[in-house]
C-alpha atoms as a PDB file:
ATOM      1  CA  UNK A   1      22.765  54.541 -51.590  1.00  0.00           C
ATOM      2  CA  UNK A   2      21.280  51.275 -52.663  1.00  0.00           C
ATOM      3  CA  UNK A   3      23.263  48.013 -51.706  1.00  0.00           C
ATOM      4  CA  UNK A   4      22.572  46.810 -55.521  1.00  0.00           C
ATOM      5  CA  UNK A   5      23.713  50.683 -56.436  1.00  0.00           C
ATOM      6  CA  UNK A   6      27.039  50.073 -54.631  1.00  0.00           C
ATOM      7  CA  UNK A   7      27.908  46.958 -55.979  1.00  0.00           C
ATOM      8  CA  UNK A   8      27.553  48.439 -59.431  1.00  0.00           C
ATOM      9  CA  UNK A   9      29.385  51.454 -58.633  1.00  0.00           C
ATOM     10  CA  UNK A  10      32.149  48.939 -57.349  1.00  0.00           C
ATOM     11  CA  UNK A  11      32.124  47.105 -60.152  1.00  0.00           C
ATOM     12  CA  UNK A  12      32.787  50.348 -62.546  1.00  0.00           C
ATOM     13  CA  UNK A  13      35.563  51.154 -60.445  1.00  0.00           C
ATOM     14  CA  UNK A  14      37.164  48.115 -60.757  1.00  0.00           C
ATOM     15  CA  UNK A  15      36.407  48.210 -64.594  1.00  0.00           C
ATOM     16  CA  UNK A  16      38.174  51.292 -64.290  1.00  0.00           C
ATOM     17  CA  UNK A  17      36.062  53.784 -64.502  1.00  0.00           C
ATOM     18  CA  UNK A  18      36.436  57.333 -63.662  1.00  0.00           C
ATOM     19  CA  UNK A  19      33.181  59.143 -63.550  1.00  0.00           C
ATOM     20  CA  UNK A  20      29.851  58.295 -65.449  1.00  0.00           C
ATOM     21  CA  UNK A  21      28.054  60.099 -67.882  1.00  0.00           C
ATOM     22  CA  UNK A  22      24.404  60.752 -66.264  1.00  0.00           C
ATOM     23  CA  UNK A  23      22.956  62.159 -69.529  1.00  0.00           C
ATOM     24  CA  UNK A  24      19.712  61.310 -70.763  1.00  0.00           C
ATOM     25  CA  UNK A  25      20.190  61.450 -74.581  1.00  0.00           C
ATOM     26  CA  UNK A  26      19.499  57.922 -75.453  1.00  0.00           C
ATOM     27  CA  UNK A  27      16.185  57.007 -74.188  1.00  0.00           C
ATOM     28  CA  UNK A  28      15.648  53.837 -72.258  1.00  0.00           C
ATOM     29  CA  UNK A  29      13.397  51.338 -73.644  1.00  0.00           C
ATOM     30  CA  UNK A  30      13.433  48.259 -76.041  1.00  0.00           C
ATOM     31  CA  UNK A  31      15.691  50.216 -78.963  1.00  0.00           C
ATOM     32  CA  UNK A  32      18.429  50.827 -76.614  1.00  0.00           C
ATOM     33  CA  UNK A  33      18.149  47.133 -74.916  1.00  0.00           C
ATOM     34  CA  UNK A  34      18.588  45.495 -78.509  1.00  0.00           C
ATOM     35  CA  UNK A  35      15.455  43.740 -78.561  1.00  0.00           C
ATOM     36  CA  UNK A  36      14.328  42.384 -82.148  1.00  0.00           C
ATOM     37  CA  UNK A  37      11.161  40.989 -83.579  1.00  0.00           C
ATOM     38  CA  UNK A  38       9.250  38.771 -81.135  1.00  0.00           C
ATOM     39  CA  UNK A  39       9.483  35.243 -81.391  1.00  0.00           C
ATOM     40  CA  UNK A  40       7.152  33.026 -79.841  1.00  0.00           C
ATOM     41  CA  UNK A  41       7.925  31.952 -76.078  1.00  0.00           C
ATOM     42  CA  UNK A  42       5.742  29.423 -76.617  1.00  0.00           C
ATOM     43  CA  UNK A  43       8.635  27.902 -78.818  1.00  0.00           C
ATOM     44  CA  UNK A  44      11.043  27.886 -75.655  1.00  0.00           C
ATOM     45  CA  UNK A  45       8.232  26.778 -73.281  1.00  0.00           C
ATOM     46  CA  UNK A  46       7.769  23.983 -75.472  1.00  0.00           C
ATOM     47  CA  UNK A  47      11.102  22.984 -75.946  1.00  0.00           C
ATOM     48  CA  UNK A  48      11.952  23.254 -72.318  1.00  0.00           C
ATOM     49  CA  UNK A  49       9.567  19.808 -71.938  1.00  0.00           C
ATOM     50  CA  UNK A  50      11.958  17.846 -74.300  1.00  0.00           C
ATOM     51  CA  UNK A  51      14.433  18.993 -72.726  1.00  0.00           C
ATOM     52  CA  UNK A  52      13.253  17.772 -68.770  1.00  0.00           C
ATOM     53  CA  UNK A  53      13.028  14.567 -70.372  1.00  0.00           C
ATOM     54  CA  UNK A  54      15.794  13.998 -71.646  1.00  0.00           C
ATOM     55  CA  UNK A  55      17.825  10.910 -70.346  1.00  0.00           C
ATOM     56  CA  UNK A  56      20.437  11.060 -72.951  1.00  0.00           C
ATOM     57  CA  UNK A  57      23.401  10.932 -70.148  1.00  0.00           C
ATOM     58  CA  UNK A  58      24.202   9.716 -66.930  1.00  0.00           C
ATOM     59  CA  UNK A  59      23.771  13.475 -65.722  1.00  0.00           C
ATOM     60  CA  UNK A  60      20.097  12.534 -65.650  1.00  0.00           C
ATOM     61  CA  UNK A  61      20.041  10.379 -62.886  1.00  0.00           C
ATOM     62  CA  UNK A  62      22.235  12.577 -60.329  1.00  0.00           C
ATOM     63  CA  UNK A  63      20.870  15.666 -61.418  1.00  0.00           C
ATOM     64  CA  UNK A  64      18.056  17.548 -58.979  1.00  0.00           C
ATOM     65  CA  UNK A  65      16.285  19.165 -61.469  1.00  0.00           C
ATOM     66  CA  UNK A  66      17.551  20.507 -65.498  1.00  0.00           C
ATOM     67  CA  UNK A  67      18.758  23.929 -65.665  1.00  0.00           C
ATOM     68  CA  UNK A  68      17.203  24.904 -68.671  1.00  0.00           C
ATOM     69  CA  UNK A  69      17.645  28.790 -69.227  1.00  0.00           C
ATOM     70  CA  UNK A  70      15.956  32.215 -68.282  1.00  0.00           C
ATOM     71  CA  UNK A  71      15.670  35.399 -69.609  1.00  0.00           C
ATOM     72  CA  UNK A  72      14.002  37.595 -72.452  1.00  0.00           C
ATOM     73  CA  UNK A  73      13.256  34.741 -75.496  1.00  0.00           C
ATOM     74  CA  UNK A  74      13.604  37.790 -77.928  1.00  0.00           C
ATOM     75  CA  UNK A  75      17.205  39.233 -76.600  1.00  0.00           C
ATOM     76  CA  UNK A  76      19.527  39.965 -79.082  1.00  0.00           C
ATOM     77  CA  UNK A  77      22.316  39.015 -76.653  1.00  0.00           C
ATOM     78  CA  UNK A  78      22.654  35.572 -75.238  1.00  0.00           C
ATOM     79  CA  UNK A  79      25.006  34.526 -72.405  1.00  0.00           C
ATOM     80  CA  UNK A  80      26.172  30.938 -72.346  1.00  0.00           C
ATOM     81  CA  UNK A  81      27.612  29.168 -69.464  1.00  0.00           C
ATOM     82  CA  UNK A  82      29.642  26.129 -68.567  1.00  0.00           C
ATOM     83  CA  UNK A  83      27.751  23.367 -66.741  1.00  0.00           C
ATOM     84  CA  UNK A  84      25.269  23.945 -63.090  1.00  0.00           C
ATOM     85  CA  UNK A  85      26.960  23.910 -59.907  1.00  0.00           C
ATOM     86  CA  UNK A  86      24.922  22.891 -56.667  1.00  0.00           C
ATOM     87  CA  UNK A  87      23.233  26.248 -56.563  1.00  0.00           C
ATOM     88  CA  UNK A  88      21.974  26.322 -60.107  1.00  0.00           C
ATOM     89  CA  UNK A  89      20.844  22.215 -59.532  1.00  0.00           C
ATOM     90  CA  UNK A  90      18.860  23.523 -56.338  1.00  0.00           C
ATOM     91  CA  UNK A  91      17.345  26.627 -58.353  1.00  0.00           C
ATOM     92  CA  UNK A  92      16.925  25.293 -61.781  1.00  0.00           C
ATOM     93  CA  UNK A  93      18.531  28.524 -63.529  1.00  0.00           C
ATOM     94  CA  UNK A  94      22.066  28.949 -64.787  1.00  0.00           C
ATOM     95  CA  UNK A  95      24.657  31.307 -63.558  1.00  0.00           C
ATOM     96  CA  UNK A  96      23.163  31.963 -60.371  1.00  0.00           C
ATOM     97  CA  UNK A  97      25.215  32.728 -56.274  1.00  0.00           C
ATOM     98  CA  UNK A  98      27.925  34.678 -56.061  1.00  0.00           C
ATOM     99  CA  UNK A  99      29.101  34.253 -60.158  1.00  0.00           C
ATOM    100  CA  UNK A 100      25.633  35.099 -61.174  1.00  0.00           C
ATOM    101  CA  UNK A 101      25.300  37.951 -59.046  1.00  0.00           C
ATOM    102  CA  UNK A 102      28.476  39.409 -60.472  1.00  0.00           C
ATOM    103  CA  UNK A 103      27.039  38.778 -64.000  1.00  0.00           C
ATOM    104  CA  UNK A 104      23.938  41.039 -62.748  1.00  0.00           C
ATOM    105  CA  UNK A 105      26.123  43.376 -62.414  1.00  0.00           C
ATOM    106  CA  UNK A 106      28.309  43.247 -65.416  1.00  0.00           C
ATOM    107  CA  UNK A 107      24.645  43.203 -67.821  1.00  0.00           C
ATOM    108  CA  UNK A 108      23.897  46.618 -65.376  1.00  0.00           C
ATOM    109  CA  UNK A 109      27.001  48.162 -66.150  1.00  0.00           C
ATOM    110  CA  UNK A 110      26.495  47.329 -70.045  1.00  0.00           C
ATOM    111  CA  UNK A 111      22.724  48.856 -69.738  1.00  0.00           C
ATOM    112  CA  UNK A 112      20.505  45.775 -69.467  1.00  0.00           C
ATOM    113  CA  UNK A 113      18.914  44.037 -66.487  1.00  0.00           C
ATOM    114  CA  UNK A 114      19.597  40.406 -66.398  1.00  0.00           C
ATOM    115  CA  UNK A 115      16.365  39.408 -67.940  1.00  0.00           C
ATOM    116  CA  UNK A 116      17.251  41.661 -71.297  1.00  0.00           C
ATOM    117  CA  UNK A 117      19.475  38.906 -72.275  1.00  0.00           C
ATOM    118  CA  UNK A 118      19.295  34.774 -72.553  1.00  0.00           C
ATOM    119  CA  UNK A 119      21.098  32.155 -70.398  1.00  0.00           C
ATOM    120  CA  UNK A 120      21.919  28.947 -71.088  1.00  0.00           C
ATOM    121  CA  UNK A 121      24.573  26.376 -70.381  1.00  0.00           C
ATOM    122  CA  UNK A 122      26.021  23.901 -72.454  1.00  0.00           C
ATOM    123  CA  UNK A 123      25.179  20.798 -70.191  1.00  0.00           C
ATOM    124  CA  UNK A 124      21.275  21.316 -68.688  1.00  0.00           C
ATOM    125  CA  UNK A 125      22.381  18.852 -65.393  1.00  0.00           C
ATOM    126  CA  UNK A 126      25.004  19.324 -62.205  1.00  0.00           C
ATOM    127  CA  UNK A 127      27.872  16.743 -62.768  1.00  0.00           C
ATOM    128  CA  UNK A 128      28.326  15.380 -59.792  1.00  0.00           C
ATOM    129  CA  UNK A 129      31.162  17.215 -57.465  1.00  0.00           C
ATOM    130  CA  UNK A 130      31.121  20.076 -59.431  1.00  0.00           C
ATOM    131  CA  UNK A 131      33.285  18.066 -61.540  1.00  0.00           C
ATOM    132  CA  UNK A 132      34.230  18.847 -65.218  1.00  0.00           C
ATOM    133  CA  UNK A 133      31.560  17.624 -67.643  1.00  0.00           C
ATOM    134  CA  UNK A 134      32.581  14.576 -69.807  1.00  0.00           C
ATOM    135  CA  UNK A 135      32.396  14.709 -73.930  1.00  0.00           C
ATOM    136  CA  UNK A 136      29.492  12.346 -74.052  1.00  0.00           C
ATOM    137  CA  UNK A 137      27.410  14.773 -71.630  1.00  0.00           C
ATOM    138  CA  UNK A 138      28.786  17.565 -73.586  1.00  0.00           C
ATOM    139  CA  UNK A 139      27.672  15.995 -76.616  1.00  0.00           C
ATOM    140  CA  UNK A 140      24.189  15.319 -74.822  1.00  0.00           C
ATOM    141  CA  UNK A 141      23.526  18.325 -74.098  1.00  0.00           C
ATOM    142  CA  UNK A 142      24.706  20.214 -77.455  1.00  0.00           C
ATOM    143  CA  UNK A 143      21.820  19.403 -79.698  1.00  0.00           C
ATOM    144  CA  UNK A 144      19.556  21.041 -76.800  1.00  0.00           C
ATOM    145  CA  UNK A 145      21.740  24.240 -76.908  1.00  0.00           C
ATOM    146  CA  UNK A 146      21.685  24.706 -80.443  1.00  0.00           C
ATOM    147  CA  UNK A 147      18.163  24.554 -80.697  1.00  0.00           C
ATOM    148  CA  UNK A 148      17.804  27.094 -77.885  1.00  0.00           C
ATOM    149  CA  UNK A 149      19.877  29.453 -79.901  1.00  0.00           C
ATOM    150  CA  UNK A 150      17.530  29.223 -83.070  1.00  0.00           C
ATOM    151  CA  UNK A 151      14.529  29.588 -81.328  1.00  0.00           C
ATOM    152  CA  UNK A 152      16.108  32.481 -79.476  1.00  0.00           C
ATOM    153  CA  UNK A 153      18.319  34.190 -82.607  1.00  0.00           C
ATOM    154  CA  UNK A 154      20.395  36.381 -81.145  1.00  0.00           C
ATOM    155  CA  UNK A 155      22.846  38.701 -82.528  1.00  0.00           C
ATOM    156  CA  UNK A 156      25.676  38.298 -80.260  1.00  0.00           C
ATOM    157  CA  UNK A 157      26.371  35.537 -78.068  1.00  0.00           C
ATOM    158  CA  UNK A 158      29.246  35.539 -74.793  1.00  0.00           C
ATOM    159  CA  UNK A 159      30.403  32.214 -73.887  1.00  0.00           C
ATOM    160  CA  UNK A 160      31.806  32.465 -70.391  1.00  0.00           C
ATOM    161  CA  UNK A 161      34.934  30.098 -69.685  1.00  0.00           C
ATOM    162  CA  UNK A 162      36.194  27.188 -71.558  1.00  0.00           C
ATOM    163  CA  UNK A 163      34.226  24.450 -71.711  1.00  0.00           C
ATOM    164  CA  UNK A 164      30.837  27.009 -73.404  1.00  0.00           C
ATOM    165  CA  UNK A 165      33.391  27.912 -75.770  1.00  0.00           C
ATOM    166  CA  UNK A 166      34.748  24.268 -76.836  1.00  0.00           C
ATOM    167  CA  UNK A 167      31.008  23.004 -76.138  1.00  0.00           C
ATOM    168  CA  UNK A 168      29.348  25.102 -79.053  1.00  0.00           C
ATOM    169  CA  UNK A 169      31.944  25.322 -81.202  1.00  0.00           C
ATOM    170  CA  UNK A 170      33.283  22.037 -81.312  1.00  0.00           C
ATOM    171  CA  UNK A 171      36.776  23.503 -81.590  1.00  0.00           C
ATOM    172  CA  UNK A 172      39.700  23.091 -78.713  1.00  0.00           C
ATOM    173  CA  UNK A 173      40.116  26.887 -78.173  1.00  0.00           C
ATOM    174  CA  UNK A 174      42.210  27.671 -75.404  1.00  0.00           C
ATOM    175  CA  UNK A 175      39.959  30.705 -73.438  1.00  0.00           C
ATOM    176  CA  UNK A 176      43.167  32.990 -72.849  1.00  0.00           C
ATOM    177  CA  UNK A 177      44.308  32.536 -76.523  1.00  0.00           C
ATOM    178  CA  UNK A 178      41.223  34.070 -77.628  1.00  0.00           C
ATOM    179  CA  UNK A 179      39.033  35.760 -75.597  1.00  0.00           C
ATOM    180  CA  UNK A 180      38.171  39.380 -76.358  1.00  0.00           C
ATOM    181  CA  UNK A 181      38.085  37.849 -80.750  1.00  0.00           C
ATOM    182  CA  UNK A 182      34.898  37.793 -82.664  1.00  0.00           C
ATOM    183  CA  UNK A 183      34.073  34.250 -83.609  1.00  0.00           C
ATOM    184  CA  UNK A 184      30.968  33.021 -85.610  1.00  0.00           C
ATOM    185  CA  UNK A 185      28.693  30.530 -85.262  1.00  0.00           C
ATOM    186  CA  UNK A 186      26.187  29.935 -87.673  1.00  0.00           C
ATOM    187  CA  UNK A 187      26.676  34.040 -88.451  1.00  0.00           C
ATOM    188  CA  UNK A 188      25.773  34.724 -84.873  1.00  0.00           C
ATOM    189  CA  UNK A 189      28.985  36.983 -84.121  1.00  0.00           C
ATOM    190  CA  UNK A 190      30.483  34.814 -80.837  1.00  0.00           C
ATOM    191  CA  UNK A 191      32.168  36.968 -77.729  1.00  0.00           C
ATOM    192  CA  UNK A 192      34.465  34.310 -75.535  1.00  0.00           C
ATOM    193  CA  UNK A 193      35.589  35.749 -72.448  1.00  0.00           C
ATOM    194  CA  UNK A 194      35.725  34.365 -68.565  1.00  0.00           C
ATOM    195  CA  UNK A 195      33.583  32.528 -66.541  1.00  0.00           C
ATOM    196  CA  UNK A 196      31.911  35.099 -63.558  1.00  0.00           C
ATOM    197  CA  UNK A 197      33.315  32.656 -60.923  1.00  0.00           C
ATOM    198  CA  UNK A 198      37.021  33.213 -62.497  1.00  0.00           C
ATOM    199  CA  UNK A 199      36.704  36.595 -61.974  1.00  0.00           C
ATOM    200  CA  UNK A 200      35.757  35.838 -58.071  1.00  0.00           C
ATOM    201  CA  UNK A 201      38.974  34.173 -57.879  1.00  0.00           C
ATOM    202  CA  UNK A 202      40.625  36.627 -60.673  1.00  0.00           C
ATOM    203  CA  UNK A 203      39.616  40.219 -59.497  1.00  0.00           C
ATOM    204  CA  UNK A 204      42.087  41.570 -61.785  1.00  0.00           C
ATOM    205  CA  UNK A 205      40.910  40.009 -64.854  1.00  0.00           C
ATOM    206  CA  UNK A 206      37.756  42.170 -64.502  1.00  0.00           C
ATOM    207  CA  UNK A 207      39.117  44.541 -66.482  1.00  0.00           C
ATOM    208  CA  UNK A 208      40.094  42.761 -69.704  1.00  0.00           C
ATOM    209  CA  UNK A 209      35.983  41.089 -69.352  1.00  0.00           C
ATOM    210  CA  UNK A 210      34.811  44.694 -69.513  1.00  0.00           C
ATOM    211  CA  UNK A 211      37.119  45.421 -72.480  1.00  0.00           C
ATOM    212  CA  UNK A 212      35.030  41.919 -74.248  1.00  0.00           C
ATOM    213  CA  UNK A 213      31.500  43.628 -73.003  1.00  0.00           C
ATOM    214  CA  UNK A 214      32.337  46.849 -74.569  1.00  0.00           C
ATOM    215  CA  UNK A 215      32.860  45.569 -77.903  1.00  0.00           C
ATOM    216  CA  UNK A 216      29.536  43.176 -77.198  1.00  0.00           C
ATOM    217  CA  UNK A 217      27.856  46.907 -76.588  1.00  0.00           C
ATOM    218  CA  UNK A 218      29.288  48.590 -79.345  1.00  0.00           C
ATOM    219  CA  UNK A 219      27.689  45.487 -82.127  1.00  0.00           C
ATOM    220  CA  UNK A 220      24.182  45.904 -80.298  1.00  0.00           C
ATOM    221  CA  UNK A 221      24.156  49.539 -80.523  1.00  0.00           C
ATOM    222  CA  UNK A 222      24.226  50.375 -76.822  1.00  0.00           C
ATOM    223  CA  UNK A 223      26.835  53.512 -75.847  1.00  0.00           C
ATOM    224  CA  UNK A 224      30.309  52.235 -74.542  1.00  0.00           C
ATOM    225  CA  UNK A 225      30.885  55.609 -72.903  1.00  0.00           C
ATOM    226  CA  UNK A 226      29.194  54.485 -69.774  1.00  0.00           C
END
């Protein structure tokens, strides 16, 4: 058994999971990922150079490099995190270390790799410390994420923790009050549930996540009986 096998196997348990269905009904390919009409990459590519630029905060200046995003620019499902921590400054991609890892694992369990769906964060640059990011850098960075998501146009986006959830909507939803509730944004149906590093602290909140992914599965068509 594969260490990447375990893991996943772990992380059904705790997701509480009983057995697994190893049938091979629904065939593995694009129709069962969710993946729509292409847009152009080009779009993203070309955006990602405004974005680099951009000095509109103070984030510029103590930032190592922007965090941009990664992933498939035609998923149908977009994750959408808070702001970069020091491993996502040194690597230039969101959600990565032990919190992305875990999210690896949570996209396997739902039947997608990590590159099936987007990432982004609300704030492209590492606040300093780790600390919170401020409204103006929030405010910054918005404009960047929204135009991310209509390039991208996916059918369900996940916003993982607070300040992804407050960021995009522009709304001062408390995470606990309503995570697991559809939300809209711009008729994108809108999943809120907890950050990957809460859950490292949280184990025990794994479970109600799951219970947010497999309603996320059931609106892109992929089988919840996993």
């Amino acid at each position: 058994m594969t260490e990447d096998l375990a893991r996943e196997l772990e992380l059904l348990r705790e997701f509480g999971f009983t057995h697994l269905d190893c049938g091979t009904d629904t065939p593995v390919g694009a129709a069962q990922t969710g993946v729509s009409a292409p847009h152009s990459p080009d779009l993203l590519d070309d955006f990602r150079n405004i974005v680099i630029a951009c000095e509109k905060c103070r984030l510029a200046k103590s930032r190592t490099q922007v965090v941009y995003g990664i992933g498939n620019p035609n998923a149908d499902l977009m994750f959408i995190g808070e702001a970069p921590g020091r491993d996502e400054d040194i690597q230039g991609e969101p959600v990565v270390g032990r919190a992305g890892q875990l999210l690896t694992d949570i996209s396997k369990a739902m039947g997608l790799g990590r590159d099936d769906g987007y990432i982004a964060n609300v704030v492209k640059g590492r606040p300093p410390e780790n600390r919170n990011p401020e409204q103006h850098e929030l405010g910054a960075c918005r404009p960047h994420l929204r135009r991310q998501i209509e390039i991208i146009q996916p059918k369900v986006i996940v916003t993982l923790g607070r300040f992804a959830l407050q960021s995009m909507t522009e709304k001062a939803y408390a995470i606990s009050s309503v995570r697991g509730q559809w939300l809209d944004y711009n008729g994108i149906k809108v999943m809120p549930t907890y950050h990957p590093a809460y859950l490292l602290r949280t184990p025990s909140a794994k479970k109600e996540v799951w219970a947010d992914m497999k309603k996320v599965m059931g609106e892109l068509g992929l089988p919840t009986d996993r």
